[in-house]
PDB file of N, CA and C in Angstrom:
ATOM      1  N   UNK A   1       0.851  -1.169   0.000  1.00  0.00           N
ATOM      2  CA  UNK A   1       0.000   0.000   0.000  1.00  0.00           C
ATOM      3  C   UNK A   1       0.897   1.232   0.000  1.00  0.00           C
ATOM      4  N   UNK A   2       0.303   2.586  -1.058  1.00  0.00           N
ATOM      5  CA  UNK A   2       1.236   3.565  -1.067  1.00  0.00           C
ATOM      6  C   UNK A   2       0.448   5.229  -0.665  1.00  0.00           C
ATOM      7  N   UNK A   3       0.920   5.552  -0.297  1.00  0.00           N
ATOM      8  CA  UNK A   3       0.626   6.905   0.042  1.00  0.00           C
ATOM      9  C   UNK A   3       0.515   7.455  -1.166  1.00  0.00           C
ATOM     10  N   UNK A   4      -0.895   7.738  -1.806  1.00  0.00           N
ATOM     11  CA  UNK A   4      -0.553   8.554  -2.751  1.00  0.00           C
ATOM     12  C   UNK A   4      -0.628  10.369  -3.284  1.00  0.00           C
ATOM     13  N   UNK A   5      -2.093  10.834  -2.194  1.00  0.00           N
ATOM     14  CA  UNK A   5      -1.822  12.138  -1.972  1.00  0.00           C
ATOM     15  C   UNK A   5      -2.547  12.350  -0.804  1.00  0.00           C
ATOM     16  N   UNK A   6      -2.767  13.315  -0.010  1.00  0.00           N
ATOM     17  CA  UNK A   6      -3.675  13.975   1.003  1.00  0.00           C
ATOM     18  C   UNK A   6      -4.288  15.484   0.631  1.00  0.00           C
ATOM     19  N   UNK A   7      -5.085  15.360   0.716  1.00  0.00           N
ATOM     20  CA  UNK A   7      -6.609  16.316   0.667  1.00  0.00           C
ATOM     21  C   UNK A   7      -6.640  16.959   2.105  1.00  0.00           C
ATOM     22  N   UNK A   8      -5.977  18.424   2.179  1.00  0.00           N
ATOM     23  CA  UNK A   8      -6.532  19.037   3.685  1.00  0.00           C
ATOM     24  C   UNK A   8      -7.327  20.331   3.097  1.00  0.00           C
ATOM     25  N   UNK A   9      -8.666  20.766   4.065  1.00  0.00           N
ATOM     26  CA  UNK A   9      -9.472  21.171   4.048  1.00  0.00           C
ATOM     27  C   UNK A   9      -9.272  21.854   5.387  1.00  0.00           C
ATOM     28  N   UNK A  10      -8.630  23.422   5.634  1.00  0.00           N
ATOM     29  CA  UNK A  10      -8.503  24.036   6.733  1.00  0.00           C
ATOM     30  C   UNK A  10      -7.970  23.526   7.840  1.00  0.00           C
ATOM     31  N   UNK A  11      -6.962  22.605   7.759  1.00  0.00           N
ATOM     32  CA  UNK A  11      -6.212  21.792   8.857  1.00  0.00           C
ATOM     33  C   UNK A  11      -4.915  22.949   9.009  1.00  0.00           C
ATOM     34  N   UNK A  12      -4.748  23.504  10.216  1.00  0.00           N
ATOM     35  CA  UNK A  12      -3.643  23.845  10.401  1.00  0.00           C
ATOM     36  C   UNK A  12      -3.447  24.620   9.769  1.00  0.00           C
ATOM     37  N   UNK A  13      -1.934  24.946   9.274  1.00  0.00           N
ATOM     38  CA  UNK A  13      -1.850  26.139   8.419  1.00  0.00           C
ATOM     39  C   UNK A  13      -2.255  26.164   7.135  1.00  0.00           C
ATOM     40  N   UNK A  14      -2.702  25.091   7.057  1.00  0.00           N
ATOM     41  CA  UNK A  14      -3.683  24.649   5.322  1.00  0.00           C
ATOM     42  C   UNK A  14      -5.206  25.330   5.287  1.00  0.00           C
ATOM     43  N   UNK A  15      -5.135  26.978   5.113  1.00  0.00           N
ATOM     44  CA  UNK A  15      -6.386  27.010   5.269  1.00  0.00           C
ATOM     45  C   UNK A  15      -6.783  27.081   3.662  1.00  0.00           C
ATOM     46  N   UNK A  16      -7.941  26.672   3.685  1.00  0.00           N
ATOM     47  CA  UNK A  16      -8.701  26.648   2.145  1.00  0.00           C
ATOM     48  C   UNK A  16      -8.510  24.650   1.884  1.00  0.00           C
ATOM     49  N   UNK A  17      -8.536  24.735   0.618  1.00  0.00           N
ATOM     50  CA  UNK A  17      -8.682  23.119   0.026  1.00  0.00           C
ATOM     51  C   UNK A  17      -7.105  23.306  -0.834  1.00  0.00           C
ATOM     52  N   UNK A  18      -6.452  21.908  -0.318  1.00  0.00           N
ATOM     53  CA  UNK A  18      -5.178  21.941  -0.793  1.00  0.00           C
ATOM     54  C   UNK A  18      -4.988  20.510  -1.119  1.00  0.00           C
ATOM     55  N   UNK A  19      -4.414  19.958  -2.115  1.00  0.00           N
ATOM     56  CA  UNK A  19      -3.894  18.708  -2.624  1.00  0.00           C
ATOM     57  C   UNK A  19      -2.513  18.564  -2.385  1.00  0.00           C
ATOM     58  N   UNK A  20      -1.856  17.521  -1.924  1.00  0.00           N
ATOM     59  CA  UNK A  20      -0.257  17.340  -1.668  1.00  0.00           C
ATOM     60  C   UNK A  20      -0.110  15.629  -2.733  1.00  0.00           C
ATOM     61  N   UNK A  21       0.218  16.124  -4.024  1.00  0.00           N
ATOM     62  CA  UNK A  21       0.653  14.308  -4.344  1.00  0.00           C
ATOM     63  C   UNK A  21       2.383  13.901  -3.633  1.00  0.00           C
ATOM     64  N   UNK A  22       2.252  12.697  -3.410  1.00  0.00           N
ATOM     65  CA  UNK A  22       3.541  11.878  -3.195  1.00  0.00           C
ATOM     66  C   UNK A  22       3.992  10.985  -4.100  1.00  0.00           C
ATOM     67  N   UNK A  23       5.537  11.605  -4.385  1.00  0.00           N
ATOM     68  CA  UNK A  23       5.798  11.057  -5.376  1.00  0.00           C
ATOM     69  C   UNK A  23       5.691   9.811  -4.729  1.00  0.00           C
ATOM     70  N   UNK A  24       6.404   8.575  -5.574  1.00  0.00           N
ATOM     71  CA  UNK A  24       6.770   7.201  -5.276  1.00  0.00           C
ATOM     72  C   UNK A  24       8.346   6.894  -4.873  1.00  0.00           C
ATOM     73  N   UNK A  25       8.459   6.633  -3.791  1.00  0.00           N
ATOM     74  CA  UNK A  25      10.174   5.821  -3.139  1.00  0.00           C
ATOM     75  C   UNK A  25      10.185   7.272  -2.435  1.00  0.00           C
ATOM     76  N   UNK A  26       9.003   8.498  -2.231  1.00  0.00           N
ATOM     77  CA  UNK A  26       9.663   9.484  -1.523  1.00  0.00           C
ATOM     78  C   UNK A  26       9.935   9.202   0.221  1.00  0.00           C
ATOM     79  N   UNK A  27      11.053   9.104   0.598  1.00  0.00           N
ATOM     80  CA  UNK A  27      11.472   9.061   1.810  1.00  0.00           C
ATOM     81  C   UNK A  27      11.564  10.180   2.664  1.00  0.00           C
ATOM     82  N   UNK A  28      11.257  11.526   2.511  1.00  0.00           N
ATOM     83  CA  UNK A  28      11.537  12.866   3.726  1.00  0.00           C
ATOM     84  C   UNK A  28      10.679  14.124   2.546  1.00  0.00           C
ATOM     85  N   UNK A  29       9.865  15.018   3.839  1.00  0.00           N
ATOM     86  CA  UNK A  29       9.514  16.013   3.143  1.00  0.00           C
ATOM     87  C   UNK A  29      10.396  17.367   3.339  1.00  0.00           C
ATOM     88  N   UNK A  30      10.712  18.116   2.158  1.00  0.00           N
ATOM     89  CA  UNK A  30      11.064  19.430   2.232  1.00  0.00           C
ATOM     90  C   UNK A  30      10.529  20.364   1.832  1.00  0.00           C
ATOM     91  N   UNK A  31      10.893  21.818   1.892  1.00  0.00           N
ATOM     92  CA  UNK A  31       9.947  22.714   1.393  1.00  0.00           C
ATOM     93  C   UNK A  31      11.000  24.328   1.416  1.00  0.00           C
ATOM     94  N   UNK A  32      10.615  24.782   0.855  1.00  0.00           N
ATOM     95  CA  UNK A  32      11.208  26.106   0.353  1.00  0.00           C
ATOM     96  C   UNK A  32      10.665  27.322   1.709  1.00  0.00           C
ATOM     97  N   UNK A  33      11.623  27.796   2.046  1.00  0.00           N
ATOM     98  CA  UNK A  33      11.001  29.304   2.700  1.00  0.00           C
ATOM     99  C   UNK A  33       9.904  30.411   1.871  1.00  0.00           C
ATOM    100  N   UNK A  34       9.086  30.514   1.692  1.00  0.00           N
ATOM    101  CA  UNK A  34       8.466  31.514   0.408  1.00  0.00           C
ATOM    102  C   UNK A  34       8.498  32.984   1.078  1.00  0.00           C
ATOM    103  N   UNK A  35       8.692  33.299   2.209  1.00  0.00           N
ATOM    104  CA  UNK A  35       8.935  34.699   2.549  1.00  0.00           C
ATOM    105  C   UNK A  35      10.076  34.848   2.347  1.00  0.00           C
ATOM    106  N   UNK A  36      11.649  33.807   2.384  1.00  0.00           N
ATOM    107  CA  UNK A  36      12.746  34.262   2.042  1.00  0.00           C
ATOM    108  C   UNK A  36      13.509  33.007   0.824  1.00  0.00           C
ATOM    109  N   UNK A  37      13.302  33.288   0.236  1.00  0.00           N
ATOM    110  CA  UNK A  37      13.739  32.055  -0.978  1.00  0.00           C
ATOM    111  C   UNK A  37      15.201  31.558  -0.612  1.00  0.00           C
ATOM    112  N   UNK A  38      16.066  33.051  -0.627  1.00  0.00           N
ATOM    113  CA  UNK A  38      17.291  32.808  -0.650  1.00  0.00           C
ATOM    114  C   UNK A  38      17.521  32.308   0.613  1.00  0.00           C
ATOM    115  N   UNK A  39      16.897  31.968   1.463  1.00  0.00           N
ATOM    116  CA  UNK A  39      17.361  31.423   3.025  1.00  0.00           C
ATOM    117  C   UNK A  39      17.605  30.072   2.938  1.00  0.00           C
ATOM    118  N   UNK A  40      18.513  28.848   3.853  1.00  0.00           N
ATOM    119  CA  UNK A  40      18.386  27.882   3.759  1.00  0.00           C
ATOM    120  C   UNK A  40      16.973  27.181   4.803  1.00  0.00           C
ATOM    121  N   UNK A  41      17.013  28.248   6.020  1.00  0.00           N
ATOM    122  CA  UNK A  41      15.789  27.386   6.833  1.00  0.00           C
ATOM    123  C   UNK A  41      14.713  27.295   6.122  1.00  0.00           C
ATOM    124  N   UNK A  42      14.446  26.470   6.549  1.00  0.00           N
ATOM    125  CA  UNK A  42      12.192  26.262   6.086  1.00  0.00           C
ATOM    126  C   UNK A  42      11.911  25.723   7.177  1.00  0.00           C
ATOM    127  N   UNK A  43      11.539  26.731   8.000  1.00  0.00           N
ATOM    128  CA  UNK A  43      10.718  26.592   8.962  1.00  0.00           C
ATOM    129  C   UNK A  43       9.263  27.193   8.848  1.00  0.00           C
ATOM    130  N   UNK A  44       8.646  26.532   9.494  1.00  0.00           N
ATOM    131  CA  UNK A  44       6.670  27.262   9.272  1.00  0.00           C
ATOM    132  C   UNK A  44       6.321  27.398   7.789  1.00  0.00           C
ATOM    133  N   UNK A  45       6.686  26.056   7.345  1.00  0.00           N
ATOM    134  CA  UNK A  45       6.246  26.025   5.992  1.00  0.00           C
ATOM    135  C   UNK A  45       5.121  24.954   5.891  1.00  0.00           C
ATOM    136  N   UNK A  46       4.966  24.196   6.580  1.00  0.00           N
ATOM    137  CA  UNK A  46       3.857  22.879   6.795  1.00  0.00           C
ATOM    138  C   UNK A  46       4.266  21.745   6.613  1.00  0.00           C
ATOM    139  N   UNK A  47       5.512  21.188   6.949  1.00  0.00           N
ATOM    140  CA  UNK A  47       6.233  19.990   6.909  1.00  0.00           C
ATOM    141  C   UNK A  47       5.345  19.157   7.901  1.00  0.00           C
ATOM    142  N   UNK A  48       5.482  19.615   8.924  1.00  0.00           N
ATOM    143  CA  UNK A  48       5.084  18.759  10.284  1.00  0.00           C
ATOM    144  C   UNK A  48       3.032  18.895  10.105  1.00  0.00           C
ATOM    145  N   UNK A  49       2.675  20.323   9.484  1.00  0.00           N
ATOM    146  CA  UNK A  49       1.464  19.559   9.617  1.00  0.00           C
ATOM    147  C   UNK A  49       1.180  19.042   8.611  1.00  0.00           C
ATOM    148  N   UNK A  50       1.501  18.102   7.548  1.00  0.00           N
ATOM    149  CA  UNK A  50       1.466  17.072   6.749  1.00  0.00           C
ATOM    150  C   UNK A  50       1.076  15.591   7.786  1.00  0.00           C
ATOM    151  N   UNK A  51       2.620  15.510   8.489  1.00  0.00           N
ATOM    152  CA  UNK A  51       2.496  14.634   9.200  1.00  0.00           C
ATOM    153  C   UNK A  51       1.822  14.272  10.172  1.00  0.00           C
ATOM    154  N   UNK A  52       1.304  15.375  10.683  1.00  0.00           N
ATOM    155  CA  UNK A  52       0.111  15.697  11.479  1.00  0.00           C
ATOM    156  C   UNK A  52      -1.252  14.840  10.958  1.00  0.00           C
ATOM    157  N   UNK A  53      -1.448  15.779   9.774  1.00  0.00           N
ATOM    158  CA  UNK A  53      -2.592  15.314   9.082  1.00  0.00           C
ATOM    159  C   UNK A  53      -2.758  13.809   8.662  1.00  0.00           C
ATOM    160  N   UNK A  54      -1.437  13.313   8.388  1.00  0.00           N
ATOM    161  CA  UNK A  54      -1.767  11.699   7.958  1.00  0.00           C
ATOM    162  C   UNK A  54      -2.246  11.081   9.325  1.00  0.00           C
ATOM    163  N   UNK A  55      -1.628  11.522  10.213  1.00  0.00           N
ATOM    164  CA  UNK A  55      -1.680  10.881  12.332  1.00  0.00           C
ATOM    165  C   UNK A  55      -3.419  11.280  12.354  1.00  0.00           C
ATOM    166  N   UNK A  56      -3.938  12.430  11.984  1.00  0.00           N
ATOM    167  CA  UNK A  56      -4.979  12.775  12.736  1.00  0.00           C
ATOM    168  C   UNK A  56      -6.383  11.722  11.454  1.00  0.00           C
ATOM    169  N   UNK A  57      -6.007  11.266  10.334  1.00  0.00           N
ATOM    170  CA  UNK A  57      -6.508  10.297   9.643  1.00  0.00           C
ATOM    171  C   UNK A  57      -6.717   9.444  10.000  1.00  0.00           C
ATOM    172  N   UNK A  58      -5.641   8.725  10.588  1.00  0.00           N
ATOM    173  CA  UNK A  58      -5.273   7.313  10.597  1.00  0.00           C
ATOM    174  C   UNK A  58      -6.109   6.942  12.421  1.00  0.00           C
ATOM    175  N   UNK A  59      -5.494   8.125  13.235  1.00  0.00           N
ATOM    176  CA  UNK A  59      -6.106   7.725  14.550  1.00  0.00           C
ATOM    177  C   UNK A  59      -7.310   8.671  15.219  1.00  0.00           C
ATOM    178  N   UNK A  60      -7.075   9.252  14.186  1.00  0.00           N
ATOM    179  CA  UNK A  60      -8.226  10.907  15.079  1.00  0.00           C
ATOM    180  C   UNK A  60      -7.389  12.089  15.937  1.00  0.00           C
ATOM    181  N   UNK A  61      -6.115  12.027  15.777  1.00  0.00           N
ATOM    182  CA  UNK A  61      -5.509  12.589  16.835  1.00  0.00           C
ATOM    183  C   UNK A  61      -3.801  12.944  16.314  1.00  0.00           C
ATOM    184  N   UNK A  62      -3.270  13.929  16.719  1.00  0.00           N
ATOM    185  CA  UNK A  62      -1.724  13.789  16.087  1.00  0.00           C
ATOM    186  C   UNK A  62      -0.899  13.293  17.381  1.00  0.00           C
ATOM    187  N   UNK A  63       0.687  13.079  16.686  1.00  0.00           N
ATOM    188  CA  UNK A  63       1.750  12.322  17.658  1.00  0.00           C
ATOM    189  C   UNK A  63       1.483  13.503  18.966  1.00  0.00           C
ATOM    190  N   UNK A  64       0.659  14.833  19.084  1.00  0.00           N
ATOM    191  CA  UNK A  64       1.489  15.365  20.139  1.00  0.00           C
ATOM    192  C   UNK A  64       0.012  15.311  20.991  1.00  0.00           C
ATOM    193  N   UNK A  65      -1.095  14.564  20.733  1.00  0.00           N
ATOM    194  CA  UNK A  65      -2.551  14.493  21.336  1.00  0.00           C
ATOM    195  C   UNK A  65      -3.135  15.649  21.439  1.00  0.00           C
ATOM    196  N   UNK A  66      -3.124  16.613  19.844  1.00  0.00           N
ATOM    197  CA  UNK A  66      -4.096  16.992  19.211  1.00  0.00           C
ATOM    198  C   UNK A  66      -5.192  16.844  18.711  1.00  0.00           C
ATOM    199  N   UNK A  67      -6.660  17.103  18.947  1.00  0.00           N
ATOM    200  CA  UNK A  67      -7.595  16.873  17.907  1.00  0.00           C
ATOM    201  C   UNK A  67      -8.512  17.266  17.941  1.00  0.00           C
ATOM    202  N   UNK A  68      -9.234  17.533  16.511  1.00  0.00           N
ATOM    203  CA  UNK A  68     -10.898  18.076  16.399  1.00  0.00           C
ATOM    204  C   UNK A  68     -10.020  19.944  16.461  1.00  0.00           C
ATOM    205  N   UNK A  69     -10.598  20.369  17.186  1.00  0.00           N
ATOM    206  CA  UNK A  69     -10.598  22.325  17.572  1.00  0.00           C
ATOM    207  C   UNK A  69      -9.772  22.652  17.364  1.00  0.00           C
ATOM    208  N   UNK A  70      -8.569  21.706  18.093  1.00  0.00           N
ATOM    209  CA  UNK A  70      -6.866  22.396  18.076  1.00  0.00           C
ATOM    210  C   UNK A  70      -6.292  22.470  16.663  1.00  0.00           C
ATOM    211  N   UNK A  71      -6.751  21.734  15.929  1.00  0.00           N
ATOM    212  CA  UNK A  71      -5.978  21.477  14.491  1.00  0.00           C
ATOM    213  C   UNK A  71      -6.917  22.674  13.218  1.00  0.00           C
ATOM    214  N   UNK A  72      -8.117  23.490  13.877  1.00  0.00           N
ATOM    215  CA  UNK A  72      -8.757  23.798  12.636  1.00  0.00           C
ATOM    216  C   UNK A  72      -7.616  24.920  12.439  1.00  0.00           C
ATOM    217  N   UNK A  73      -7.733  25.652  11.163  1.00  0.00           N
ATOM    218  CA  UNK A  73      -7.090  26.502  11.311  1.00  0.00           C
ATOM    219  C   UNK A  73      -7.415  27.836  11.794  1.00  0.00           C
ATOM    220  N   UNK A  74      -6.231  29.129  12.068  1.00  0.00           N
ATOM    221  CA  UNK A  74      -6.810  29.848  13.032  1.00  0.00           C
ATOM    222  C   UNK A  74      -7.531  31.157  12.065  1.00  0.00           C
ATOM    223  N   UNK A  75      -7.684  30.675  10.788  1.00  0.00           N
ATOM    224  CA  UNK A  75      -8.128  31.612   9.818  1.00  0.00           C
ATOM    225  C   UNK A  75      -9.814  31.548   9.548  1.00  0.00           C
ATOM    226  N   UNK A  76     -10.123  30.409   9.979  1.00  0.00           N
ATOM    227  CA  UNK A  76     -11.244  30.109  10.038  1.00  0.00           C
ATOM    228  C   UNK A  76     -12.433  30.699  10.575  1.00  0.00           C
ATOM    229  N   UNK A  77     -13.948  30.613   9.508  1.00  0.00           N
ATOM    230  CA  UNK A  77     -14.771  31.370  10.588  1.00  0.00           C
ATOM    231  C   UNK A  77     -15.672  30.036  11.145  1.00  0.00           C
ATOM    232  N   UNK A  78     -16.750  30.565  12.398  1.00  0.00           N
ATOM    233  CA  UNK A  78     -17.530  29.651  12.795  1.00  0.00           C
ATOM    234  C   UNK A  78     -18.134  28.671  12.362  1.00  0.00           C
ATOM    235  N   UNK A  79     -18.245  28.832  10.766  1.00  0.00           N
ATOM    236  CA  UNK A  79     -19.237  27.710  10.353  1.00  0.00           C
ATOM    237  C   UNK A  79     -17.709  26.531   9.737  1.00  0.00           C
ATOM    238  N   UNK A  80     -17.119  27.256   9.358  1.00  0.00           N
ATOM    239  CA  UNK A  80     -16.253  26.442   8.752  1.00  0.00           C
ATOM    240  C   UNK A  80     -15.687  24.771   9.719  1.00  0.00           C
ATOM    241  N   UNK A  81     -14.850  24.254   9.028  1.00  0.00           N
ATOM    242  CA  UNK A  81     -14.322  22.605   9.070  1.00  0.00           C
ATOM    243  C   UNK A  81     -13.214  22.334   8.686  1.00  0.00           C
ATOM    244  N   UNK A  82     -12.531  21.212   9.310  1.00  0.00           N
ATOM    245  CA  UNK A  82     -11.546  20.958   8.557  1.00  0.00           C
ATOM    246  C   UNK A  82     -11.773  19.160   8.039  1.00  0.00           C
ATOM    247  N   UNK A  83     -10.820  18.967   7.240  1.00  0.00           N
ATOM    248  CA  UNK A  83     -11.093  17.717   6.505  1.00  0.00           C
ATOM    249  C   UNK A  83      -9.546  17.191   6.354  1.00  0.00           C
ATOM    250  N   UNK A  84      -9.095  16.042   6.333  1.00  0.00           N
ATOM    251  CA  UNK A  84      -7.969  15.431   5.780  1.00  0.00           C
ATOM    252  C   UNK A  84      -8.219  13.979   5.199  1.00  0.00           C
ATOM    253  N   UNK A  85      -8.280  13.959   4.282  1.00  0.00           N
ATOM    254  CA  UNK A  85      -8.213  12.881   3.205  1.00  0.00           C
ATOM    255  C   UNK A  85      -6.890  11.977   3.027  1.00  0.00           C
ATOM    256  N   UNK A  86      -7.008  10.699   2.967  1.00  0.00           N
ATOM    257  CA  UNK A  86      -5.872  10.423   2.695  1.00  0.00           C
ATOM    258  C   UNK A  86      -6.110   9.527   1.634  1.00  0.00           C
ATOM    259  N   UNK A  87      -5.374   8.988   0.318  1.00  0.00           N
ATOM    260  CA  UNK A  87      -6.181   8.263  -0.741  1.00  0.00           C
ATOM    261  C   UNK A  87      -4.586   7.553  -1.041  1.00  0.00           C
ATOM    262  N   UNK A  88      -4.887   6.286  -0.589  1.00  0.00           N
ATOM    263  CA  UNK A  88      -3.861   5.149  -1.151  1.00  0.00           C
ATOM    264  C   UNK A  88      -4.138   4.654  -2.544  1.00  0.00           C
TER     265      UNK A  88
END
């Protein structure tokens, strides 16, 4: 069985509807700084809530016993939701 993309729907810093495909044999996620290109950190880019999102799929909850409220994002209004999809 392969990971093939995740669907988040206002999770975290994913606010709005976002698609992530995975490639195939990918072993580690990275990501670019977009406020500073030329920087090497990437921090607060959404690495970890990826991983989040597959944890809060799989069990309802992330590695740090997050879930439901804590994870919507903070852009969100009252009526809104969040969603994470995961499609093998």
């Amino acid at each position: 069985m392969r990971l093939e993309s995740i669907t988040l729907k206002n999770f975290c810093r994913y606010y709005g509807d976002h698609e992530v495909n995975i490639a195939p044999g990918i072993t580690f996620i990275v990501s670019r700084n977009y406020d500073n290109p030329e920087a090497w950190e990437s921090n607060a880019v959404g690495k970890t809530s990826l991983l989040h999102a597959i944890s809060y799929a799989l069990f309802g909850l992330t590695p740090n016993g997050l879930k439901g409220d804590d994870l919507i994002s903070h852009q969100c209004g009252p009526k809104e939701f969040l969603c994470v999809i995961l499609d093998f």
